[in-house]
N, C-alpha and C. Protein backbone atom coordinates (compact mmCIF):
# COMPACT_ATOMS: atom_id res chain seq x y z
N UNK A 1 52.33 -33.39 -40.28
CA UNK A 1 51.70 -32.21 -39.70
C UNK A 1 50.17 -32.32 -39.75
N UNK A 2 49.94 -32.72 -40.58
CA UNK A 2 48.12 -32.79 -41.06
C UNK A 2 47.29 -33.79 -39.91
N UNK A 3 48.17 -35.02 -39.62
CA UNK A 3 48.23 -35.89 -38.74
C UNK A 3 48.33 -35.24 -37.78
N UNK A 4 48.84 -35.10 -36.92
CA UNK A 4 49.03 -34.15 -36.03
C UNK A 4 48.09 -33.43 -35.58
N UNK A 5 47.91 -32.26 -36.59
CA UNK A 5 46.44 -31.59 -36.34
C UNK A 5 45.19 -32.50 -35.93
N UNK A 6 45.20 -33.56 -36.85
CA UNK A 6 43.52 -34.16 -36.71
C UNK A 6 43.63 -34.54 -35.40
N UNK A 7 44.93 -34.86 -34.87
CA UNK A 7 45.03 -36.01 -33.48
C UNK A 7 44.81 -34.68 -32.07
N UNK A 8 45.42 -33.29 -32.55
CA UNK A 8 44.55 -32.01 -31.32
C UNK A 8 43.65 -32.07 -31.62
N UNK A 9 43.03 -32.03 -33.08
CA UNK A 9 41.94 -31.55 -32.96
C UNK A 9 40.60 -32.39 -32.00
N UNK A 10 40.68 -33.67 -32.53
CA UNK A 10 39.99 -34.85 -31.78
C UNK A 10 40.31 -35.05 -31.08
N UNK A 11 40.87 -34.70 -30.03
CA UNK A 11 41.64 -34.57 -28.42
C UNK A 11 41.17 -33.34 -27.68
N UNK A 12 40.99 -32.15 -28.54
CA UNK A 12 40.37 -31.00 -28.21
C UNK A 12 39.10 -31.15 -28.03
N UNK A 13 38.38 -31.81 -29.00
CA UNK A 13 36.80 -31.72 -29.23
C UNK A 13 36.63 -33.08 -28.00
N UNK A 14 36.67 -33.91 -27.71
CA UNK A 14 36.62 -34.86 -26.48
C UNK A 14 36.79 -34.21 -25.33
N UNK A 15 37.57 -33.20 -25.12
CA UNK A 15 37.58 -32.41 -24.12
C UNK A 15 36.58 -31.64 -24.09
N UNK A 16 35.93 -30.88 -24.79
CA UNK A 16 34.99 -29.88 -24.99
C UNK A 16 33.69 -30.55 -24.84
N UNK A 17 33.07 -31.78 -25.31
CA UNK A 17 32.45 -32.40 -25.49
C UNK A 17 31.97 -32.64 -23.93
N UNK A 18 30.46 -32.16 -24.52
CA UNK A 18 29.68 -32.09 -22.92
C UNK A 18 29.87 -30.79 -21.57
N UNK A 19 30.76 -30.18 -21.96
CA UNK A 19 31.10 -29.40 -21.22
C UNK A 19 30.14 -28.50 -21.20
N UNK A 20 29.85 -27.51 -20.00
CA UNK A 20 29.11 -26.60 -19.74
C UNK A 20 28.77 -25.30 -19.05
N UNK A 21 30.41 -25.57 -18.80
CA UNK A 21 30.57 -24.35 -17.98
C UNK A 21 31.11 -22.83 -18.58
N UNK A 22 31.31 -22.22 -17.67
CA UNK A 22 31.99 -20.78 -18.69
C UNK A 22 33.92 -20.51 -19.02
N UNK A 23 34.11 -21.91 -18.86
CA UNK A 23 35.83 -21.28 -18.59
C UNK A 23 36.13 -22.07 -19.73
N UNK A 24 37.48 -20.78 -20.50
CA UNK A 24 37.61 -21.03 -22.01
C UNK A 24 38.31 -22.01 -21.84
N UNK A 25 39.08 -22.91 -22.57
CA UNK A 25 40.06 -23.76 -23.29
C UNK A 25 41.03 -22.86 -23.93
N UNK A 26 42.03 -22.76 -23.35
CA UNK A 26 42.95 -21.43 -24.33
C UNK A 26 44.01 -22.86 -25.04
N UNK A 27 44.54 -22.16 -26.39
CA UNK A 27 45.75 -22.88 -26.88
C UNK A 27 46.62 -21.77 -26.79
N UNK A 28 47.42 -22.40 -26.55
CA UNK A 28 49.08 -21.58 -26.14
C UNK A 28 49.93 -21.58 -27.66
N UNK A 29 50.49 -20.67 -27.93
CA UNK A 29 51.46 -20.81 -28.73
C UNK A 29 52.66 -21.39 -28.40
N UNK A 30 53.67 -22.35 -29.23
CA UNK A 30 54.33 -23.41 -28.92
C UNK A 30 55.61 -22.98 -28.98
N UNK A 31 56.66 -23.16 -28.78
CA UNK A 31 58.06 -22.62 -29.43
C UNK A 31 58.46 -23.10 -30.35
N UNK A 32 57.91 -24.43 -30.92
CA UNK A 32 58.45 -24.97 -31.97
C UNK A 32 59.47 -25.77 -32.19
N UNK A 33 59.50 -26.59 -31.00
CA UNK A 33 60.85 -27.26 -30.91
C UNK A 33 60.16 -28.83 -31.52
N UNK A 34 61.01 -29.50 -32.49
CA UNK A 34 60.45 -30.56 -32.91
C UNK A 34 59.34 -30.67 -33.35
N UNK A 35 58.88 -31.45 -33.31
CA UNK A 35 57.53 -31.72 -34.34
C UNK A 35 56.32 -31.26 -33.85
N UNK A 36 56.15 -30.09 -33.23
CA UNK A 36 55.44 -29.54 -32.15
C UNK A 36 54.26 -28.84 -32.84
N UNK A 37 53.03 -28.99 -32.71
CA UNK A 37 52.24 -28.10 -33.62
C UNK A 37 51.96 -27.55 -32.51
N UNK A 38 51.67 -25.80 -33.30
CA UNK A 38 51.21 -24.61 -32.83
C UNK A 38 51.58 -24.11 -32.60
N UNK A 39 53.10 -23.77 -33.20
CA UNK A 39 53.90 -22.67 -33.49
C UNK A 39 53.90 -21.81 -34.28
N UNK A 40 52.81 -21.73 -34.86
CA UNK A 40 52.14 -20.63 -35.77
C UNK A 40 51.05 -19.80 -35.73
N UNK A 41 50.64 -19.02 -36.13
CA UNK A 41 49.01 -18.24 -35.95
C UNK A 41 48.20 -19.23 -37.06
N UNK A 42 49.10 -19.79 -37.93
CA UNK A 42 47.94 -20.35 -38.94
C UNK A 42 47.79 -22.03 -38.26
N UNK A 43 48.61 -22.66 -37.84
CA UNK A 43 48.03 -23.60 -37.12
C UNK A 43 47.05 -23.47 -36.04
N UNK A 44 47.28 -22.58 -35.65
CA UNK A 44 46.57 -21.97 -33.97
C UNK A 44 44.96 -22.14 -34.72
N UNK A 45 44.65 -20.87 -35.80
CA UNK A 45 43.69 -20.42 -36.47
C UNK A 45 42.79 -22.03 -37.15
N UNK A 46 43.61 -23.15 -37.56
CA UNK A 46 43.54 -24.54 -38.19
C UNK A 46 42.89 -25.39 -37.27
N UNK A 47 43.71 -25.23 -36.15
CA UNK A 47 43.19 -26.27 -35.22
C UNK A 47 41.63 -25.51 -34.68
N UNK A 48 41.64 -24.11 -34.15
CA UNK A 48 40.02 -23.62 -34.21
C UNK A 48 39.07 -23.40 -34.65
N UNK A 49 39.58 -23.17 -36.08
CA UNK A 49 38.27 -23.50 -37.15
C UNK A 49 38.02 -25.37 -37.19
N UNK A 50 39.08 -26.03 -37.35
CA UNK A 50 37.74 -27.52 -37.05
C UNK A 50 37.45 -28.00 -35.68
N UNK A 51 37.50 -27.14 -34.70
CA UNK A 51 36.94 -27.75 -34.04
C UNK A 51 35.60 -27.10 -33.76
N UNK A 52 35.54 -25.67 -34.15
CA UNK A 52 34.39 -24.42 -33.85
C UNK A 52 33.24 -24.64 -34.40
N UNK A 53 32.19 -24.50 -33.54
CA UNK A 53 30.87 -25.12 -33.98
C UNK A 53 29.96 -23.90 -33.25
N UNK A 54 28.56 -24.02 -34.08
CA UNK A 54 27.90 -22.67 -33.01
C UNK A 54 27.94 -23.45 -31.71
N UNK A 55 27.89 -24.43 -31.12
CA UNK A 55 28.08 -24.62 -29.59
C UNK A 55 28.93 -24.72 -29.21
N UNK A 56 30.14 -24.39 -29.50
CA UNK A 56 31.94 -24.37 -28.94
C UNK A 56 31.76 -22.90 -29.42
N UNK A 57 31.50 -22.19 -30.21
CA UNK A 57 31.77 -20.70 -30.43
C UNK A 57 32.69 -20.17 -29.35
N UNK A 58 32.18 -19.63 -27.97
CA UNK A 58 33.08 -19.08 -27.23
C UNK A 58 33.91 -19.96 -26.41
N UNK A 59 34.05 -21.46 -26.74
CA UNK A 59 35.06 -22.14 -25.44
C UNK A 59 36.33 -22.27 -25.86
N UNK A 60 36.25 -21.44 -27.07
CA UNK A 60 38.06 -21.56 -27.46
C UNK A 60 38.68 -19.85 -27.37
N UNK A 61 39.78 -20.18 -26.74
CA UNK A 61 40.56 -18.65 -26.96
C UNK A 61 41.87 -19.31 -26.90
N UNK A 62 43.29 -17.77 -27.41
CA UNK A 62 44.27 -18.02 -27.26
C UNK A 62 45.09 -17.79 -26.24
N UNK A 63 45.88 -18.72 -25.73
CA UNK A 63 47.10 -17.48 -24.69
C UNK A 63 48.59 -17.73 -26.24
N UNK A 64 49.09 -16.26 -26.03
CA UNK A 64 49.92 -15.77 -26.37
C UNK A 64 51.07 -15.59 -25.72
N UNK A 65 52.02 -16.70 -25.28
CA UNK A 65 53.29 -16.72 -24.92
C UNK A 65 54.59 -16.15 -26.10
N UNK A 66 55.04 -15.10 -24.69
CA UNK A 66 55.88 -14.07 -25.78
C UNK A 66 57.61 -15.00 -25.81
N UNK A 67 57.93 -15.87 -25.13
CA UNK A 67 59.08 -16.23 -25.37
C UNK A 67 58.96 -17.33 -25.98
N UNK A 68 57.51 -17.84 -26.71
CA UNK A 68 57.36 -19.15 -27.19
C UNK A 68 57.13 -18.59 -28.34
N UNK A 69 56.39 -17.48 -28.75
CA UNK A 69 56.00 -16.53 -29.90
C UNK A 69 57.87 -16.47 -30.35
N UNK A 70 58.52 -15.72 -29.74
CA UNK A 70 59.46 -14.86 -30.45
C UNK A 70 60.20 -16.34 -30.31
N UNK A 71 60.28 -17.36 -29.58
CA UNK A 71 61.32 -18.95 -30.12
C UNK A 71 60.95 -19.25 -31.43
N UNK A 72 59.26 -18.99 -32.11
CA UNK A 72 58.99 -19.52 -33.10
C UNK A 72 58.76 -18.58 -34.03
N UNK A 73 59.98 -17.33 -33.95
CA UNK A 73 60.24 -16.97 -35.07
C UNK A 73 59.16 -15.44 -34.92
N UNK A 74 58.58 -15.18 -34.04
CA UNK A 74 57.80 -13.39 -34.49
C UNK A 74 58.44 -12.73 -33.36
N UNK A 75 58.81 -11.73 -34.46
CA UNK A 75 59.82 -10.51 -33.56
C UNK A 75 59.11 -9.82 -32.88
N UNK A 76 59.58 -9.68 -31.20
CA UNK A 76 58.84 -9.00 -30.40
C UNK A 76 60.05 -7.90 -29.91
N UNK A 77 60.49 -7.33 -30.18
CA UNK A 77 62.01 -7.04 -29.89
C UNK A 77 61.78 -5.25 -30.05
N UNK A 78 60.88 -4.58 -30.59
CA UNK A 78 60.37 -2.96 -30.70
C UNK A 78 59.31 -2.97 -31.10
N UNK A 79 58.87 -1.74 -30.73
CA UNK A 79 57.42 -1.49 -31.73
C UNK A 79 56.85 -1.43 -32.39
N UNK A 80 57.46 -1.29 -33.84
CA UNK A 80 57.52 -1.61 -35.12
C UNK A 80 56.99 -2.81 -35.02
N UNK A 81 58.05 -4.24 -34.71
CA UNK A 81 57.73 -5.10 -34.86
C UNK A 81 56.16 -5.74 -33.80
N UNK A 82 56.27 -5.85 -32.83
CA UNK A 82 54.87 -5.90 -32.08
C UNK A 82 53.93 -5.57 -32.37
N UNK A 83 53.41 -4.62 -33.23
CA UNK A 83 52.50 -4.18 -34.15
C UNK A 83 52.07 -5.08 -34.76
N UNK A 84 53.46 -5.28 -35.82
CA UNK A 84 53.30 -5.75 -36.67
C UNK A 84 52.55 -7.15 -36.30
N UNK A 85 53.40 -8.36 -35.68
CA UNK A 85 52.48 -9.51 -34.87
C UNK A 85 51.42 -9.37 -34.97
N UNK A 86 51.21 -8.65 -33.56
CA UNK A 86 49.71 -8.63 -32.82
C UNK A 86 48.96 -8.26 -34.10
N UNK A 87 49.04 -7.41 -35.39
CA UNK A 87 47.79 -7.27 -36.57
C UNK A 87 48.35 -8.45 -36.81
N UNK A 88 48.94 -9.09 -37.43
CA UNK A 88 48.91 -10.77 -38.41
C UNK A 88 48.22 -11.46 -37.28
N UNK A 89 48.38 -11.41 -35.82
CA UNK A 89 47.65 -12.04 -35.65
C UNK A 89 46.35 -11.90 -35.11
N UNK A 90 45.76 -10.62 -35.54
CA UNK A 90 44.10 -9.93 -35.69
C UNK A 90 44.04 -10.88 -36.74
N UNK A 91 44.77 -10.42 -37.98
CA UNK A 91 44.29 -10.77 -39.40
C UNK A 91 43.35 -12.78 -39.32
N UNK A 92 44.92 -13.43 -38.72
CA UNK A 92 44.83 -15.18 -39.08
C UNK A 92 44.05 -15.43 -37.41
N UNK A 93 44.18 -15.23 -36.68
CA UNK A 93 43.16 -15.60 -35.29
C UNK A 93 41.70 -14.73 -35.02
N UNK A 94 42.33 -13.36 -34.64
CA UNK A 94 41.75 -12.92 -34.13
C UNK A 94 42.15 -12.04 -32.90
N UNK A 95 42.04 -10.78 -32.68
CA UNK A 95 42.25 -10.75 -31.62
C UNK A 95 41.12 -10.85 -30.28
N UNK A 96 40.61 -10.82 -31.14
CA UNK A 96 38.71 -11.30 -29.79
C UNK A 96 39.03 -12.69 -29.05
N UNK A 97 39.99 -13.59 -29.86
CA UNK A 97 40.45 -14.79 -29.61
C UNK A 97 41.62 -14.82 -28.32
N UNK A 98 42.42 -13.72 -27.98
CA UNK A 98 43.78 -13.20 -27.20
C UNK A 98 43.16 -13.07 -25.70
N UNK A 99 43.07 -13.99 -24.90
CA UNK A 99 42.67 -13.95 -23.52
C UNK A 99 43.42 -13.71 -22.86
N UNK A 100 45.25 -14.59 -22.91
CA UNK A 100 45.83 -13.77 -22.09
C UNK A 100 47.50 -13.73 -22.41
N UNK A 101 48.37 -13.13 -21.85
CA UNK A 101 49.70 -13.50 -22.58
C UNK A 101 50.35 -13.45 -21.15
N UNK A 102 51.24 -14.63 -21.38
CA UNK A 102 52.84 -15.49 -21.18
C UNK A 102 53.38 -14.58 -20.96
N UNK A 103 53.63 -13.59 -20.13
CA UNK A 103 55.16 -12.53 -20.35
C UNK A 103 56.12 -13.24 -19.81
N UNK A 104 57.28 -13.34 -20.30
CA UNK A 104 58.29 -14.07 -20.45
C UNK A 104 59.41 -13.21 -21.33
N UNK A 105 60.37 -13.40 -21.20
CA UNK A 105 61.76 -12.64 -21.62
C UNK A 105 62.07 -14.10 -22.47
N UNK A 106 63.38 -14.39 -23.35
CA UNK A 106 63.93 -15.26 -23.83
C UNK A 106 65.12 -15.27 -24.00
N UNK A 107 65.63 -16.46 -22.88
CA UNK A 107 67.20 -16.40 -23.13
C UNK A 107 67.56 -17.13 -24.44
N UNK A 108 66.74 -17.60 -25.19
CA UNK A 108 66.98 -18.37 -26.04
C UNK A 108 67.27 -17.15 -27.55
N UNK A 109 68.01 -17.13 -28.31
CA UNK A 109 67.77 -16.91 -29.84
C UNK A 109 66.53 -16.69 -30.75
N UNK A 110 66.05 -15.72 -31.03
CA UNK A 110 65.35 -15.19 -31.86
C UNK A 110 65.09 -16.53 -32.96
N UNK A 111 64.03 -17.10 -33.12
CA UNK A 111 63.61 -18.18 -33.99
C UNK A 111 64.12 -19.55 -33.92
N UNK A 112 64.87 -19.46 -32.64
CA UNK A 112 66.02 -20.83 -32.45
C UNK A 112 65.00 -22.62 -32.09
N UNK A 113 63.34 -22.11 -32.01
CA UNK A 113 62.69 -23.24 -31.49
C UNK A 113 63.06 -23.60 -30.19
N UNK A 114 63.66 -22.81 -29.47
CA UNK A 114 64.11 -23.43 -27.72
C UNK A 114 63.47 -22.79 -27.08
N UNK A 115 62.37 -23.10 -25.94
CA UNK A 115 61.42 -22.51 -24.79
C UNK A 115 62.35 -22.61 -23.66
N UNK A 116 63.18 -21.23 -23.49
CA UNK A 116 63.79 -20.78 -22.24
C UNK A 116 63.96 -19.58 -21.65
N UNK A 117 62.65 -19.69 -20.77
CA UNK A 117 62.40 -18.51 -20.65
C UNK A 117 63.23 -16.96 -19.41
N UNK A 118 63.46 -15.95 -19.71
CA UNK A 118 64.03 -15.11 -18.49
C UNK A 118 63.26 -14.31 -18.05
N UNK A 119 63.98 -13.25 -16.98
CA UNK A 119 63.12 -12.48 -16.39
C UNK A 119 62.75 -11.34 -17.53
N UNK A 120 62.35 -10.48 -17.24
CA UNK A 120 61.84 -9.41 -18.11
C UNK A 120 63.07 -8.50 -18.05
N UNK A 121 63.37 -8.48 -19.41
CA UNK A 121 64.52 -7.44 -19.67
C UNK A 121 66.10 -7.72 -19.80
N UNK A 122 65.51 -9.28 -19.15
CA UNK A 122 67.18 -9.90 -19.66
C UNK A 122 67.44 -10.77 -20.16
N UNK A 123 66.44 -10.81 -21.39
CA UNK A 123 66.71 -12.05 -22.34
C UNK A 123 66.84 -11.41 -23.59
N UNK A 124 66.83 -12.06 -24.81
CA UNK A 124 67.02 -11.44 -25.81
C UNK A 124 65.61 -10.31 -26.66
N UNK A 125 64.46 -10.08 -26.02
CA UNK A 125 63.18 -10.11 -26.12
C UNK A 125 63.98 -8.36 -25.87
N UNK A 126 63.85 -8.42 -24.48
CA UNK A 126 64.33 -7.11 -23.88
C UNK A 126 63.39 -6.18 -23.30
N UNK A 127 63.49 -4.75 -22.53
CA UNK A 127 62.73 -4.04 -22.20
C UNK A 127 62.06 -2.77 -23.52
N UNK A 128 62.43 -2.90 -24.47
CA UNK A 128 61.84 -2.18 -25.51
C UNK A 128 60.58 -2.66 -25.88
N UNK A 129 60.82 -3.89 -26.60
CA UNK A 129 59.53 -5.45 -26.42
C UNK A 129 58.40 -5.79 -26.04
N UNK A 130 59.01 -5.57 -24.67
CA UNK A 130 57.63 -5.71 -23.46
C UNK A 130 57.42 -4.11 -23.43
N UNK A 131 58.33 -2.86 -23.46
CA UNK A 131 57.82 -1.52 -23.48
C UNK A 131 55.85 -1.74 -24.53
N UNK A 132 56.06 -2.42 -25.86
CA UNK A 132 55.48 -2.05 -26.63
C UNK A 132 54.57 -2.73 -26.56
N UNK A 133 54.76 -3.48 -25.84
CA UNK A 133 53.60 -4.79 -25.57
C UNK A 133 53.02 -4.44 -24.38
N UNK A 134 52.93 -4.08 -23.53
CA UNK A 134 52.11 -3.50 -22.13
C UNK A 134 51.86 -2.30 -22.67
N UNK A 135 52.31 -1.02 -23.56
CA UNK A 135 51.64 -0.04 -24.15
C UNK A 135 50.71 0.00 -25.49
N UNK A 136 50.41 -1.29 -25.65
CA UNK A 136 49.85 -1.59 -27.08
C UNK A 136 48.54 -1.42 -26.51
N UNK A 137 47.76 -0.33 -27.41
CA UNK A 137 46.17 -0.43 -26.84
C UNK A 137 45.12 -0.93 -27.30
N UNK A 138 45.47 -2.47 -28.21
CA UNK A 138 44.77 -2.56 -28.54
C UNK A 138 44.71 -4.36 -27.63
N UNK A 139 45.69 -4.29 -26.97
CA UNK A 139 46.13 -5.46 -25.46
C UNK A 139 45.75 -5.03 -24.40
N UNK A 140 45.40 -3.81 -24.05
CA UNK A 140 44.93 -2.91 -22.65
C UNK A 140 44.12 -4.31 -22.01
N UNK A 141 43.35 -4.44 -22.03
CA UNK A 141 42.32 -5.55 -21.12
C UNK A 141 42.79 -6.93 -21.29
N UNK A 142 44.03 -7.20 -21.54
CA UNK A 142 44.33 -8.76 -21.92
C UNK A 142 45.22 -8.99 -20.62
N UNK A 143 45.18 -9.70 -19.54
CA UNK A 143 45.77 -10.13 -18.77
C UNK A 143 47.41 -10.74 -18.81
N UNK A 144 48.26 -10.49 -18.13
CA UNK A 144 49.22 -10.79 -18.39
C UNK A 144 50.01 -11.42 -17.12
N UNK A 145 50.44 -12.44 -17.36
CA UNK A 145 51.16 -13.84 -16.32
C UNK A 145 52.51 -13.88 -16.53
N UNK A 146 53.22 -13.62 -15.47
CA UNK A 146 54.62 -14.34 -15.63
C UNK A 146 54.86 -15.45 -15.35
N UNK A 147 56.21 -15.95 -16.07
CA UNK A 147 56.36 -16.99 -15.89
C UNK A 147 57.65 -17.34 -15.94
N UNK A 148 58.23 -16.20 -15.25
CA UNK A 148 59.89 -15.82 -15.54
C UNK A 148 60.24 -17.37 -14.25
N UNK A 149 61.69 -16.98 -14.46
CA UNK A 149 62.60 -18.56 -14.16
C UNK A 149 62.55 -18.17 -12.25
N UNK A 150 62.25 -17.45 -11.47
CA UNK A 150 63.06 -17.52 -9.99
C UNK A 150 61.41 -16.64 -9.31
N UNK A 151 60.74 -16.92 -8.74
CA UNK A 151 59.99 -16.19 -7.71
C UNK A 151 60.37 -14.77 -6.91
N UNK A 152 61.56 -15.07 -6.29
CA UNK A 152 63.04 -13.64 -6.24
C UNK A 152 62.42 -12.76 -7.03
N UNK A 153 62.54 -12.48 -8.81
CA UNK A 153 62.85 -12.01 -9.28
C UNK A 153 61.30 -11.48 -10.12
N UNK A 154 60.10 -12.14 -9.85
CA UNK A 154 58.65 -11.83 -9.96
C UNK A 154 58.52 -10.50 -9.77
N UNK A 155 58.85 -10.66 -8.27
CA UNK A 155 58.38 -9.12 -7.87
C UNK A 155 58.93 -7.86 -8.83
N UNK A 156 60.39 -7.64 -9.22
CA UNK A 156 61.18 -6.79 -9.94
C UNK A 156 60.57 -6.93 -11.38
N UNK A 157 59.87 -8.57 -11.89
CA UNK A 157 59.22 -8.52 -13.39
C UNK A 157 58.07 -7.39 -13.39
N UNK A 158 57.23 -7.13 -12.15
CA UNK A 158 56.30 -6.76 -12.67
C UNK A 158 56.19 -5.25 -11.91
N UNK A 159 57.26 -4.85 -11.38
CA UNK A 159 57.42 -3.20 -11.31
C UNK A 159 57.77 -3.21 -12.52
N UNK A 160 59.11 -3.33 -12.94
CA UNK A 160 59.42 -3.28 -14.43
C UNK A 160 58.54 -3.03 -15.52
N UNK A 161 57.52 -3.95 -15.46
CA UNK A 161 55.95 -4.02 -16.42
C UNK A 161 55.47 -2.56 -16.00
N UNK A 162 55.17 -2.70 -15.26
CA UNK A 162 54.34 -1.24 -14.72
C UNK A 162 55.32 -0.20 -15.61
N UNK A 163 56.37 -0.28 -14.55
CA UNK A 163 56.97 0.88 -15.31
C UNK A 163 57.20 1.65 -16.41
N UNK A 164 57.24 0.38 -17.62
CA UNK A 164 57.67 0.62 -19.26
C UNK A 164 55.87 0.30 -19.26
N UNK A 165 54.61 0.16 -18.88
CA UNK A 165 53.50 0.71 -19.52
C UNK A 165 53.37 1.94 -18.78
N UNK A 166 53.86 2.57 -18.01
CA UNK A 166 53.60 3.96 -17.55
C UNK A 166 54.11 5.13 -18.30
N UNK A 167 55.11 4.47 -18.96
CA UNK A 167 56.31 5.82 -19.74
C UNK A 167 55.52 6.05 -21.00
């Protein structure tokens, strides 16, 4: 794992290196399948503190994928729990760091490490989930992307969205 890290991290910083423009570098949260780093907030937080320098300061942010989040184990499933997350991960990232989130459903098992993602509301994630996550106000300005399985079924993801942040 330690290995691992040094080999993003010096893969990250080569990328960054020289750069000059204004568009962040986001790291994604991982599902965790195999030997996969960045299935955690504290790896996420690991790999940005060595690479963060006062001249990288703002070229790092996170995206927050919710069916790669809840594959690697953080319950997104009610409000209670979504709370709970999104502060652990104020506490170990940041949320100044949260540029944009993955909405994604999960047909996969709650902590199972498998990235498979569904439409909104019919995976195991569910419409309570995403209820609490499009009404969380402290996510209001964070952009949100689908990335559900069928184009078809886009359009219905994101009335749906609307809908459960309207109620």
């Amino acid at each position: 794992e330690k290995e691992a890290i040094k080999k993003v991290v010096s893969g990250l910083k080569e990328v960054i290196k020289n750069y000059t423009g204004s568009c962040q570098l986001l790291i994604e949260i991982s599902a965790g399948a195999g030997m996969v780093i960045g299935d955690t907030f504290e790896e996420i937080a690991e790999i940005i503190k060595k690479i963060e320098t006062t001249k990288t300061k703002n070229m790092l942010g996170v995206c927050f994928d919710t069916a790669h989040a809840f594959a690697s184990g953080y319950d997104l499933r009610d409000a209670k729990t979504v709370t709970k997350i999104f502060n652990d991960f104020d506490k170990i990232i940041g949320l100044s760091r949260l540029k944009l989130i993955h909405a994604n459903d999960s047909q996969a098992e709650f902590n199972s490490k498998k990235d498979r993602h569904a439409h909104i509301g019919f995976g195991k994630i569910g419409q309570a989930g995403f209820a609490a996550i499009v009404s969380n106000k402290k996510l209001k300005n964070i952009d949100l992307i689908l990335e559900t399985p069928t184009d078809a079924g886009t359009v219905k993801d994101i009335k749906l969205l609307k809908k459960l942040r309207d109620k």
